[in-house]
Every structure is written in structure tokens, then in C-alpha cells.
C-alpha atoms as a PDB file:
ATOM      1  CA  UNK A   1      15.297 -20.628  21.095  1.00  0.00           C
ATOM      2  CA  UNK A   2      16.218 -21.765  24.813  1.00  0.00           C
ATOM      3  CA  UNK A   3      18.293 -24.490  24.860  1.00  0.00           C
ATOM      4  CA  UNK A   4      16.976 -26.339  27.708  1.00  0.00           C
ATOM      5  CA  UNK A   5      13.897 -26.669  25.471  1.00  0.00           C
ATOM      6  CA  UNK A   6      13.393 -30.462  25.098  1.00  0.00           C
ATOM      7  CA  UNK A   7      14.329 -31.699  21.945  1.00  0.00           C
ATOM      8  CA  UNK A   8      11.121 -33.464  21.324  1.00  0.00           C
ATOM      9  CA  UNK A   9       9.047 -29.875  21.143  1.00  0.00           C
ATOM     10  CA  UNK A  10      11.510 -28.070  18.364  1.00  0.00           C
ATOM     11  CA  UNK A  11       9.223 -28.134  16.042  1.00  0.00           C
ATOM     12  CA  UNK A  12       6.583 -26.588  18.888  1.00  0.00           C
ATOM     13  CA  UNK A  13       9.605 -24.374  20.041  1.00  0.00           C
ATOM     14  CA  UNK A  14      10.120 -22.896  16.076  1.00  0.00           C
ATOM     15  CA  UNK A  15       6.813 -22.530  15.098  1.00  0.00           C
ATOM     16  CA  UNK A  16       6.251 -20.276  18.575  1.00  0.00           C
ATOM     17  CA  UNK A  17       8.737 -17.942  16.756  1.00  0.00           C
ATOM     18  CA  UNK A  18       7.275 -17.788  13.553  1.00  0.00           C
ATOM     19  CA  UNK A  19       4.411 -17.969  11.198  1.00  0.00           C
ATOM     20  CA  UNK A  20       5.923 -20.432   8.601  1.00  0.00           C
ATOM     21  CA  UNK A  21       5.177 -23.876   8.133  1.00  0.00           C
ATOM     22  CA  UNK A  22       8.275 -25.561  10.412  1.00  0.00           C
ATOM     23  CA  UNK A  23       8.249 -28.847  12.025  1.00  0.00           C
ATOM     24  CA  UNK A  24       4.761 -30.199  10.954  1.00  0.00           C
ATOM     25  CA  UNK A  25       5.368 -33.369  12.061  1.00  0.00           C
ATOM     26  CA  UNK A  26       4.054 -36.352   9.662  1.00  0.00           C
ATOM     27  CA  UNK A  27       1.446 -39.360   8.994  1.00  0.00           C
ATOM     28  CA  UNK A  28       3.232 -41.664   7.660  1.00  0.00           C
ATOM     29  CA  UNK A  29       4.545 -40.284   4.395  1.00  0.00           C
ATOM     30  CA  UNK A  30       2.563 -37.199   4.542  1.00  0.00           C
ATOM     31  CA  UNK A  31       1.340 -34.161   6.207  1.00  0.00           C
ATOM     32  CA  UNK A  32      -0.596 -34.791   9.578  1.00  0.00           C
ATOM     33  CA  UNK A  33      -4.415 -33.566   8.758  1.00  0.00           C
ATOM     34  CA  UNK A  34      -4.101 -30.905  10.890  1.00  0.00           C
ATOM     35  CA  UNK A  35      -1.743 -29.480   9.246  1.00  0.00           C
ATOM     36  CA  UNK A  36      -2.687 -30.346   5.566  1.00  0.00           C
ATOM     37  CA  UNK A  37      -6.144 -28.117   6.596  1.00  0.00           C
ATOM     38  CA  UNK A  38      -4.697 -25.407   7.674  1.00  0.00           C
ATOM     39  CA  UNK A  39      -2.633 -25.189   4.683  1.00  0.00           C
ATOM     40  CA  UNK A  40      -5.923 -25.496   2.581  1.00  0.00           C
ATOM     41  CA  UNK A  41      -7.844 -22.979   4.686  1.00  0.00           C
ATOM     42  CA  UNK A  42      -4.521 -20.225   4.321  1.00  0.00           C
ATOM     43  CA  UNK A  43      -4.535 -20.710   0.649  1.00  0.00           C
ATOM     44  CA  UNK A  44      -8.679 -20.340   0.261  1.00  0.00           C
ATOM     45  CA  UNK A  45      -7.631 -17.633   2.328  1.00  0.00           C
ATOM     46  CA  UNK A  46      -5.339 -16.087  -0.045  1.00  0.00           C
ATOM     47  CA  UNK A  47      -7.436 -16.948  -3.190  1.00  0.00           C
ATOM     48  CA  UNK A  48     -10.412 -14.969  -1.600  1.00  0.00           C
ATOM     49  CA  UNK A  49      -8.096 -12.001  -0.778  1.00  0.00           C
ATOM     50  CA  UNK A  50      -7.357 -11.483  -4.441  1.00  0.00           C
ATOM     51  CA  UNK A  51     -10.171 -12.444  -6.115  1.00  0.00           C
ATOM     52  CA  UNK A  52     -12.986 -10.745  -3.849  1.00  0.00           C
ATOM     53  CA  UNK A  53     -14.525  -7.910  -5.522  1.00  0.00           C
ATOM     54  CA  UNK A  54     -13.882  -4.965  -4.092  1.00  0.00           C
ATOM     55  CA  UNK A  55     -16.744  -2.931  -2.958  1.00  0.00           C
ATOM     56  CA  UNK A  56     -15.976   0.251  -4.168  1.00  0.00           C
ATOM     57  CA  UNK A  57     -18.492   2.688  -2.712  1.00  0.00           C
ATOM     58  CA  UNK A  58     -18.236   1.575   0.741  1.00  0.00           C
ATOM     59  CA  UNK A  59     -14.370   1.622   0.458  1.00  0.00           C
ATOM     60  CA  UNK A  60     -14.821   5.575  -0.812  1.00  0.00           C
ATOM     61  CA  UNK A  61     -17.075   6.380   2.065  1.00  0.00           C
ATOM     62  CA  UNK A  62     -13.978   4.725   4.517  1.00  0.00           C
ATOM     63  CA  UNK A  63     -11.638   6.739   2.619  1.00  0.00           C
ATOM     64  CA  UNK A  64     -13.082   9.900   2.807  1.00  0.00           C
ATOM     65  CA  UNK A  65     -13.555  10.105   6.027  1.00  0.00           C
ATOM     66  CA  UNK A  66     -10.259   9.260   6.905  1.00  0.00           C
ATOM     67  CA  UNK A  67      -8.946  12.191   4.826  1.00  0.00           C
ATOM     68  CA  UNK A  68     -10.924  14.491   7.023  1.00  0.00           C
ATOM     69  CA  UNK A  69     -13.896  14.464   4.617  1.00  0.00           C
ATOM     70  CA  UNK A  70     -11.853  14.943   1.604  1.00  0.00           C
ATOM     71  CA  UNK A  71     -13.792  14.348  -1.542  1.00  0.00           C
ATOM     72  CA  UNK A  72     -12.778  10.730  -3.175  1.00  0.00           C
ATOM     73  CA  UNK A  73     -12.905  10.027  -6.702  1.00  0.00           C
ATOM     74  CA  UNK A  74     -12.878   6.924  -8.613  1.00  0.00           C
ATOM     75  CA  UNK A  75     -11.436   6.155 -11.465  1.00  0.00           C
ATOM     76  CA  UNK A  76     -10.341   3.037 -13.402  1.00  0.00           C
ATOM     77  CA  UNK A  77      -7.254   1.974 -14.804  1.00  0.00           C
ATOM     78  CA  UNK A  78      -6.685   0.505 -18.555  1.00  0.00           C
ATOM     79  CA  UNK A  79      -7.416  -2.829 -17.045  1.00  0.00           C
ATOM     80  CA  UNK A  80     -11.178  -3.702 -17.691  1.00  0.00           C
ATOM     81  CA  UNK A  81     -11.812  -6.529 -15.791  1.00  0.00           C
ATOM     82  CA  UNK A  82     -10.017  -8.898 -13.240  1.00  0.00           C
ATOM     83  CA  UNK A  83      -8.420 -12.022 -15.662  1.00  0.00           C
ATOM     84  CA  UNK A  84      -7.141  -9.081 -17.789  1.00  0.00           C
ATOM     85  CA  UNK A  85      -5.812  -7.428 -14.498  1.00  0.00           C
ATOM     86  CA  UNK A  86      -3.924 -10.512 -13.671  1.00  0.00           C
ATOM     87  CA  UNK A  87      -2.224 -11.706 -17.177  1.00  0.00           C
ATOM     88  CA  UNK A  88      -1.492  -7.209 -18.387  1.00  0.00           C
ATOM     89  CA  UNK A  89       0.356  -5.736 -15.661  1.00  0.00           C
ATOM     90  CA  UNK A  90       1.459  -2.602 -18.049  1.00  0.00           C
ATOM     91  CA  UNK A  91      -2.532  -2.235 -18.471  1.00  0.00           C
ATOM     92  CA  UNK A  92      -2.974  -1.506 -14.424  1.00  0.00           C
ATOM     93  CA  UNK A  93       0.246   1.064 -15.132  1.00  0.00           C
ATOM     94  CA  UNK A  94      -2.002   3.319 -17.001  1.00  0.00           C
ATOM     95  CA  UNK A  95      -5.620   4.927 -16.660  1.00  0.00           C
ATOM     96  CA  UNK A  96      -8.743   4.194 -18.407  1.00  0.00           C
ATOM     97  CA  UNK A  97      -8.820   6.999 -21.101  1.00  0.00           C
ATOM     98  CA  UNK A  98     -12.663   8.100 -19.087  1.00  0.00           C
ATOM     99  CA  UNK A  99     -10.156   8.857 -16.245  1.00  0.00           C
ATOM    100  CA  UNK A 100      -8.254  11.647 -17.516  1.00  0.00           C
ATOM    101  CA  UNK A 101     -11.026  14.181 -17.934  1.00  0.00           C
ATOM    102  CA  UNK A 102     -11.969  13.211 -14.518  1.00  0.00           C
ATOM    103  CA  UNK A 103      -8.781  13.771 -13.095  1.00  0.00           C
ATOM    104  CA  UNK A 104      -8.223  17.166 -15.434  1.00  0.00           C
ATOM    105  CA  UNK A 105     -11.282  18.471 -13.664  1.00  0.00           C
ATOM    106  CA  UNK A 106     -10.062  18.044  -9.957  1.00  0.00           C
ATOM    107  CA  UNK A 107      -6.745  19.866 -10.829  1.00  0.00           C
ATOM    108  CA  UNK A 108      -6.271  22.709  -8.673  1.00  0.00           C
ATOM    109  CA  UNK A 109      -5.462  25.764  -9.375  1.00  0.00           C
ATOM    110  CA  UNK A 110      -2.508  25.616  -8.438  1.00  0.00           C
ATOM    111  CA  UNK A 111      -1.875  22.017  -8.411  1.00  0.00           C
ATOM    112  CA  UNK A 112      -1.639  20.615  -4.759  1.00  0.00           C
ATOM    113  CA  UNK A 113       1.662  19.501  -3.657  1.00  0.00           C
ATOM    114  CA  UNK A 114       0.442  15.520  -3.239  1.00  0.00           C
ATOM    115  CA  UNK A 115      -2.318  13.136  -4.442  1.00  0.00           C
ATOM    116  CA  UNK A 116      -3.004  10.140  -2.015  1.00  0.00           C
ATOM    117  CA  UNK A 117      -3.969   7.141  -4.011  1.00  0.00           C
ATOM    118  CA  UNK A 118      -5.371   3.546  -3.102  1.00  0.00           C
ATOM    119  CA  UNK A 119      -6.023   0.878  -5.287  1.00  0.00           C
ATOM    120  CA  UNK A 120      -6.894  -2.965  -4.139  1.00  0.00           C
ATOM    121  CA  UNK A 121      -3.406  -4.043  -6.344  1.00  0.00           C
ATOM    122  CA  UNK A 122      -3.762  -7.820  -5.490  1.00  0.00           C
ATOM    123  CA  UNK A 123      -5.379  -8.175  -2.276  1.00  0.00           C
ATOM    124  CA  UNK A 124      -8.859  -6.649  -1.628  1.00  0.00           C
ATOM    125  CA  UNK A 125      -8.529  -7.675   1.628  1.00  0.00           C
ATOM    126  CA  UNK A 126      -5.653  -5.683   2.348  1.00  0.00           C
ATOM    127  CA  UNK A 127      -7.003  -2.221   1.427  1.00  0.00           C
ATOM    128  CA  UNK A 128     -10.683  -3.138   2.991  1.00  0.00           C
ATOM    129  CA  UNK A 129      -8.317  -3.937   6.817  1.00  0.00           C
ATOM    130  CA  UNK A 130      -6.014  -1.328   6.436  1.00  0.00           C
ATOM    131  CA  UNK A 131      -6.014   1.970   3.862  1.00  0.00           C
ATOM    132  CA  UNK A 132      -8.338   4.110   5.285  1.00  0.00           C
ATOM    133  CA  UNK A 133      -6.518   3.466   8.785  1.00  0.00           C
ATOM    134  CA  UNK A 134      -3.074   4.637   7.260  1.00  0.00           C
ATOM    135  CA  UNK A 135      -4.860   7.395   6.012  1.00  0.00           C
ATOM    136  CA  UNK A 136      -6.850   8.553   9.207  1.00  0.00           C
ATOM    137  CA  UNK A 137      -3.133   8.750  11.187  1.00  0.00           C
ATOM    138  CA  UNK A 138      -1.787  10.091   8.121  1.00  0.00           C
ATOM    139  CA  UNK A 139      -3.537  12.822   7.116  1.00  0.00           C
ATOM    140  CA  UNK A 140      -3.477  15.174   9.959  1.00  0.00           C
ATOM    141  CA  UNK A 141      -0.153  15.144   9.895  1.00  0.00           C
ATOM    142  CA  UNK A 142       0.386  16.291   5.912  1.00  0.00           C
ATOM    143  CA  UNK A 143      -1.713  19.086   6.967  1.00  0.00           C
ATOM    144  CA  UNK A 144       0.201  19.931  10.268  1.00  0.00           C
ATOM    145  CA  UNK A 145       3.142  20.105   7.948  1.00  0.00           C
ATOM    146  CA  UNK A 146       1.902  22.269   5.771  1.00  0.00           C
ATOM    147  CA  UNK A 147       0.775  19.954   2.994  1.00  0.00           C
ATOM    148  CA  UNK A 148      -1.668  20.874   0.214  1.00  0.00           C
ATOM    149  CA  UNK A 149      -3.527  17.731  -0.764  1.00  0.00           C
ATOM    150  CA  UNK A 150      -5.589  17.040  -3.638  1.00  0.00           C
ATOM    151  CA  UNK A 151      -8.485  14.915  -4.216  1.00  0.00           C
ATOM    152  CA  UNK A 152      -8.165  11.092  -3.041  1.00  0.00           C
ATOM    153  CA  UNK A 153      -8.036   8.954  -6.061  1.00  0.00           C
ATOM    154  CA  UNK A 154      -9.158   5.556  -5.530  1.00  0.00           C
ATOM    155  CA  UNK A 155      -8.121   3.564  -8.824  1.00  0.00           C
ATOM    156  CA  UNK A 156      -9.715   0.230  -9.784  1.00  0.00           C
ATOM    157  CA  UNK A 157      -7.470  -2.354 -10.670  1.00  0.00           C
ATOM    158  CA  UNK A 158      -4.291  -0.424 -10.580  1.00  0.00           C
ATOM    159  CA  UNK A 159      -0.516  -1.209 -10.291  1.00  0.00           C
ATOM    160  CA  UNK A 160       1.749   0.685  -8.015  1.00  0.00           C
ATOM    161  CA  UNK A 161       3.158   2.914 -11.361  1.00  0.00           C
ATOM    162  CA  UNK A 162      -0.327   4.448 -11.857  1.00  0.00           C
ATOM    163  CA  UNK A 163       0.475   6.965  -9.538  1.00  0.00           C
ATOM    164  CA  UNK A 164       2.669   8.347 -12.169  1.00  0.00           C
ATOM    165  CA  UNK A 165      -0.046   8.691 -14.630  1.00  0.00           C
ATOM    166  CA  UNK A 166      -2.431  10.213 -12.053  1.00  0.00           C
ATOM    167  CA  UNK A 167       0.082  12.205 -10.781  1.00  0.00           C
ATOM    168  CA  UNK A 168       1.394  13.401 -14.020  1.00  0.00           C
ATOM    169  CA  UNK A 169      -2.244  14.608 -14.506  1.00  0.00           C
ATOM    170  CA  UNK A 170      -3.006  15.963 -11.457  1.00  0.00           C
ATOM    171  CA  UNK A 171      -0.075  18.130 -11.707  1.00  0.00           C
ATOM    172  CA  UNK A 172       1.563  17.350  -7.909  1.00  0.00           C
ATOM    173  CA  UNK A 173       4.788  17.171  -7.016  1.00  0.00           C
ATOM    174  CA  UNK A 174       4.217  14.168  -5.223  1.00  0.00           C
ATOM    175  CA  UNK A 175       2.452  10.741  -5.478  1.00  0.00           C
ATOM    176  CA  UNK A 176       1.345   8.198  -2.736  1.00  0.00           C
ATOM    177  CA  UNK A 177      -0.273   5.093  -3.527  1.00  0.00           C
ATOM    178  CA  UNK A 178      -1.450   1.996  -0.737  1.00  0.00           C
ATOM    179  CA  UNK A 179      -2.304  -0.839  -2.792  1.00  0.00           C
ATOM    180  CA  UNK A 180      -2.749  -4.675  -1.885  1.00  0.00           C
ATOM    181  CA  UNK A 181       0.444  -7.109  -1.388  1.00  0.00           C
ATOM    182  CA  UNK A 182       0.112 -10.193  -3.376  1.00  0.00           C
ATOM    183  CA  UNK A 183      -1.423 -12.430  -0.326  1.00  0.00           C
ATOM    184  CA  UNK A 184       0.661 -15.084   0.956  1.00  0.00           C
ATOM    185  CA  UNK A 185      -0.468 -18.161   2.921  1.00  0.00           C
ATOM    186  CA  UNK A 186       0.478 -16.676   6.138  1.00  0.00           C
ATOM    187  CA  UNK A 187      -0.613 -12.977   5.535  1.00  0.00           C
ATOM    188  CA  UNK A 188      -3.695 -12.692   2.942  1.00  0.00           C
ATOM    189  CA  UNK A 189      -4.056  -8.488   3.646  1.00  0.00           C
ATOM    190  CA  UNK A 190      -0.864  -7.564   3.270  1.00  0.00           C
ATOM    191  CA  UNK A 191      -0.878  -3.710   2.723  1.00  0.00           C
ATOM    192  CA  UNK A 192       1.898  -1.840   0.920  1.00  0.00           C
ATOM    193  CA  UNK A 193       2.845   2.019  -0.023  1.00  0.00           C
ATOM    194  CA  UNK A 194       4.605   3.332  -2.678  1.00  0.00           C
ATOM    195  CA  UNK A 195       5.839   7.040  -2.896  1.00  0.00           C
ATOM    196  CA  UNK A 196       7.678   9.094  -5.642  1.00  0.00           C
ATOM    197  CA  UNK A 197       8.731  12.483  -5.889  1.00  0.00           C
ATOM    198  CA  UNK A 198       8.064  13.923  -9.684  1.00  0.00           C
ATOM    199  CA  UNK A 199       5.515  11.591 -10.861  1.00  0.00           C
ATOM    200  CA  UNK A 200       5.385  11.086 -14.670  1.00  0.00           C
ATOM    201  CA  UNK A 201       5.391   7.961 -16.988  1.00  0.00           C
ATOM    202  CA  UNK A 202       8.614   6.528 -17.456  1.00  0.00           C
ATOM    203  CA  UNK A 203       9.255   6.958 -13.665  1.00  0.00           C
ATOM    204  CA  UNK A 204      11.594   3.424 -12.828  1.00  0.00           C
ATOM    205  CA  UNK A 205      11.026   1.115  -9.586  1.00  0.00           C
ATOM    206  CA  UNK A 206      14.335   2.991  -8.596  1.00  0.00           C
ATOM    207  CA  UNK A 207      12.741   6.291  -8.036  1.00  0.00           C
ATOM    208  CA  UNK A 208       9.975   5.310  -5.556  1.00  0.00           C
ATOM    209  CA  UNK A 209       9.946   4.470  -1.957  1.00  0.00           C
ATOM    210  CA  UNK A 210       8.121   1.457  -0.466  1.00  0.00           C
ATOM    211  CA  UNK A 211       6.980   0.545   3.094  1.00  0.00           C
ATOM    212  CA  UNK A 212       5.786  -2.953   3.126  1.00  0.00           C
ATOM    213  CA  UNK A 213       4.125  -6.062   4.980  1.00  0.00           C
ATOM    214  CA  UNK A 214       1.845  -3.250   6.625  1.00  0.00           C
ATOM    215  CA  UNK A 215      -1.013  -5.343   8.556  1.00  0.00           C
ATOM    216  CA  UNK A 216      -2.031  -6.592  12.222  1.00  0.00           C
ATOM    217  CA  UNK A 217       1.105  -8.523  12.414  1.00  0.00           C
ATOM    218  CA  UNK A 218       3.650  -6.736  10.638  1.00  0.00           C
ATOM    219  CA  UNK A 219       3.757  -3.053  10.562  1.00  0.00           C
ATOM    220  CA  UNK A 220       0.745  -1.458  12.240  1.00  0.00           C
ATOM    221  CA  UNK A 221      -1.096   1.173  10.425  1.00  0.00           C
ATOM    222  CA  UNK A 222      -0.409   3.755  12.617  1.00  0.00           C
ATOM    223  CA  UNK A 223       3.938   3.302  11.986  1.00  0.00           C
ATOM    224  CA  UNK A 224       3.242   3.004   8.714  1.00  0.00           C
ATOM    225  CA  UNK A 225       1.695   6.291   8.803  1.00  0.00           C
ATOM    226  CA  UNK A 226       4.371   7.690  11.001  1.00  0.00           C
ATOM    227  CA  UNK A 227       7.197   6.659   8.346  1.00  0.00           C
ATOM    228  CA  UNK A 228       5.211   7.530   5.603  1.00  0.00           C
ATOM    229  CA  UNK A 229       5.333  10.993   6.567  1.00  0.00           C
ATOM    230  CA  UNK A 230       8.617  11.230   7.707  1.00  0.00           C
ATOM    231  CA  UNK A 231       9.820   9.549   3.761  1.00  0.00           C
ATOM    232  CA  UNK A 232       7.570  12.622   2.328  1.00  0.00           C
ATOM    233  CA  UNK A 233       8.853  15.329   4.518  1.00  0.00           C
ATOM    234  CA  UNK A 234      12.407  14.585   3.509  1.00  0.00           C
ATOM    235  CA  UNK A 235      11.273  13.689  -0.056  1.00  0.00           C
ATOM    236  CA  UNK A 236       9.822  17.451  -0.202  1.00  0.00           C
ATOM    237  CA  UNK A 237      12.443  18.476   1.832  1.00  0.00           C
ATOM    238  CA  UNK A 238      15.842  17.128  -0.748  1.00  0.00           C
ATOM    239  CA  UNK A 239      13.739  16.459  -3.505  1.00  0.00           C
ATOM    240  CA  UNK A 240      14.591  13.409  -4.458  1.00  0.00           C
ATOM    241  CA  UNK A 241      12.814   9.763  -3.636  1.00  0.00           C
ATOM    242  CA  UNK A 242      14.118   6.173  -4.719  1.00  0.00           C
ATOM    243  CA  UNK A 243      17.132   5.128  -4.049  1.00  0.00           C
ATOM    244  CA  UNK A 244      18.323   8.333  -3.388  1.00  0.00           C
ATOM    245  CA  UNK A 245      16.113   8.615  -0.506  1.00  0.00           C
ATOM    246  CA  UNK A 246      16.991   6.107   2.619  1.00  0.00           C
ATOM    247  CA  UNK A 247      14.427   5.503   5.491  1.00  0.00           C
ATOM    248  CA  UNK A 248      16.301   7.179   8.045  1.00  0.00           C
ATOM    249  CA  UNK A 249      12.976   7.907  10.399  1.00  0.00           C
ATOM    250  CA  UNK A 250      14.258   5.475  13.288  1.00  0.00           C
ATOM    251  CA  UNK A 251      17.778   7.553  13.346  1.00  0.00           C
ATOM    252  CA  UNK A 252      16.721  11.466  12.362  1.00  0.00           C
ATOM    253  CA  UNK A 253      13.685  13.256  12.911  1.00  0.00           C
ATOM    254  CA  UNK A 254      13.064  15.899  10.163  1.00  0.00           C
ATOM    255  CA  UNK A 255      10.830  18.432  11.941  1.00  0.00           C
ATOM    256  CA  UNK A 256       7.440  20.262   9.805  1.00  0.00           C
ATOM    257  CA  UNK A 257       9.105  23.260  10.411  1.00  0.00           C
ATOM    258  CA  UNK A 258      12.380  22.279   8.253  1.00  0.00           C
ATOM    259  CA  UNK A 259      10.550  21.338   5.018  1.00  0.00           C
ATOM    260  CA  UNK A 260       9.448  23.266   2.050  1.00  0.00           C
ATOM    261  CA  UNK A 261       7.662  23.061  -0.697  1.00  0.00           C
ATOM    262  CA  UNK A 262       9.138  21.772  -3.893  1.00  0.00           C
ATOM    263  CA  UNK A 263       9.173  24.984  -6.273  1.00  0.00           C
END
């Protein structure tokens, strides 16, 4: 903050530098109305972004053709509905059992090296703004690096461990899921992406990358995208993801040429 700033306009001077709620100013003994609406209209704002339904087909078409026209399918997790979303968490972990034959029948022969997952997690909003953009800078680059990819799953209610299960079925040896933030009253579409090398259940938080806060005002899709395949190339590259993995893509630049695939 400049110091010559007058001292009267702090609160002006803060909230210039950032999104939160700083020097609101008051009526009395509460909020000014100005600024008790605009905390109403953020948090309608975040209610809607989790509790929209999501609009599945139209979201498949986005995705698919930001995988190059790769074919998209749909499955659900063990979560049937929305309130039982919200109170089971280990339910949105694992997959419907009318997924797995699904999924068993878009194995390849041989399994691809990664599955690229989406799921609306807790803000529709967030994969509606921003997945299929991550994916239409991401993609071309997998395949530039040499990348075997296997069907897009787009998972219906699902948590970010799901990509273990789908994974684990899919046979890959790696598993990327974008999924919805939980909103906040500043940033309702939130986007984040979680990646782990091995999938399987019983996979820990430990073992999985995440790139976070991706949106308009955070980090733009096409970063995201850019780290995201940087994490994957060295992922494939050491075999390992998690904690054993740092986000080194601002210091090092693993080239396509250095990786191979995980035998």
C-alpha cells in the first residue's frame, strides 16, 4: 500500500488489493447496505454454484470436443442423489456398481497410459466455466508427448478419490480428475485438479498432486494446463506423484522427449 495514501481511504486502499471483505465501513452498529447486499448476492452466489444441476449432456458435448473429439462417457458414482452427495463423502469415492461394466468395456487393449476425468465435485459452476478449457490446452500437448489417452470419464457426483476407482478399472497408469472447489463468497467456480500416478483404492491424499483456485481470477485455464502437463511428464517420467513429486515447472522444464512410459 503507498503510504502517502490518505488515511481516510485504507479501507478503499485494502480492498483495491484484494477480494476479501476489509474495511466495510459501518451504519451505526452494523454493516452499511451496500455492503450487507453484496454479501447476500456472493453467498446466493455460492449456494447456486453447488446446488445447480449440472447439465450433463451439454457438459459431454464441451468435453469432447476439447479432447479433440474423444469419445466421453458418463458414469455415476455410489452417490445417488445430491443431499446424499453432501452428508457421504466415501459414497462420491466410489462408482455406481452400473459403472464398472461401462468402464470394463472402454478398456483398451492395452490399457492407455492416462484417463482424464471431470466431475462437478461441489461447484457446477466451476466445471461448466472452466474444464473443457483446461482440457482444450491440455490435450494436444499429452499427445505431442507421446501420451495414450483413454476415454474421458465424466463422473456424476464424484469426489477427487474416484479417480482411483476409475482408474483402477480402466487399467492406466495414470489418473487426472478436474472437479469443482467448494465455492467461496468471493470465488463461486473455483476449479481444481487432482493427479496420481498408480491409481487404485486405498490411494492416500499424500500420493496425489493438486493445482488449485483455477478460474478467471486465479490461475487461468491455460497455466493450469501448462503445469498440469509438466506434473504428468515428470510423474511418468520418476514415477512417483504426491508428496514425492514437487511442482518444479516454474524452475525446470522436463522436455517430451525425456519422458517414458511407465512399464
Amino acid at each position: 500500500m503507498n503510504p502517502s495514501e490518505p488515511a481516510m481511504d485504507l479501507g478503499a486502499a485494502l480492498r483495491r488489493r484484494t477480494h476479501a471483505r476489509v474495511g466495510l465501513g459501518r451504519a451505526g452498529g452494523s454493516l452499511p447496505t451496500s455492503a450487507l447486499l453484496d454479501f447476500r448476492l456472493s453467498h446466493a452466489r455460492a449456494r447456486d454454484a453447488l446446488l445447480r444441476p449440472l447439465d450433463t449432456p451439454a457438459l459431454a458435448v464441451a468435453l469432447s470436443a476439447a479432447g479433440s473429439g474423444s469419445v466421453v462417457i458418463t458414469v455415476d458414482s455410489a452417490a445417488p442423489d445430491l443431499a446424499t452427495y453432501l452428508v457421504r463423502p466415501d459414497l462420491g469415492r466410489t462408482l455406481a456398481p452400473s459403472a464398472i461394466p461401462t468402464l470394463e468395456a472402454a478398456r483398451g487393449r492395452p490399457p492407455a497410459d492416462l484417463v482424464l476425468m471431470v466431475s462437478e465435485g461441489l461447484s457446477t459452476l466451476a466445471v461448466e466455466n472452466h474444464a473443457a478449457e483446461v482440457l482444450r490446452h491440455l490435450v494436444p500437448g499429452l499427445l505431442a508427448d507421446g501420451w495414450r489417452l483413454a476415454p474421458t470419464v465424466l463422473v456424476r457426483r464424484g469426489r477427487v478419490a474416484v479417480q482411483d476407482a476409475v482408474g483402477a478399472v480402466l487399467g492406466v497408469s495414470h489418473a487426472l480428475i478436474l472437479l469443482g472447489e467448494r465455492p467461496g463468497l468471493g470465488t463461486p467456480d473455483s476449479l481444481g485438479a487432482y493427479l496420481v500416478h498408480g491409481p487404485r483404492p486405498g490411494n492416500t491424499d499424500a500420493l496425489r498432486n493438486c493445482v488449485s483456485n483455477i478460474h478467471a481470477a486465479g490461475l487461468r485455464p491455460p497455466d493450469a494446463a501448462s503445469r498440469l502437463r509438466w506434473l504428468l511428464n515428470a510423474s511418468r517420467l520418476r514415477r512417483v506423484s504426491g508428496v514425492a513429486l514437487k511442482d518444479e515447472s516454474d524452475l525446470l522444464q522436463i522436455p517430451p522427449a525425456a519422458t517414458s512410459p511407465a512399464s
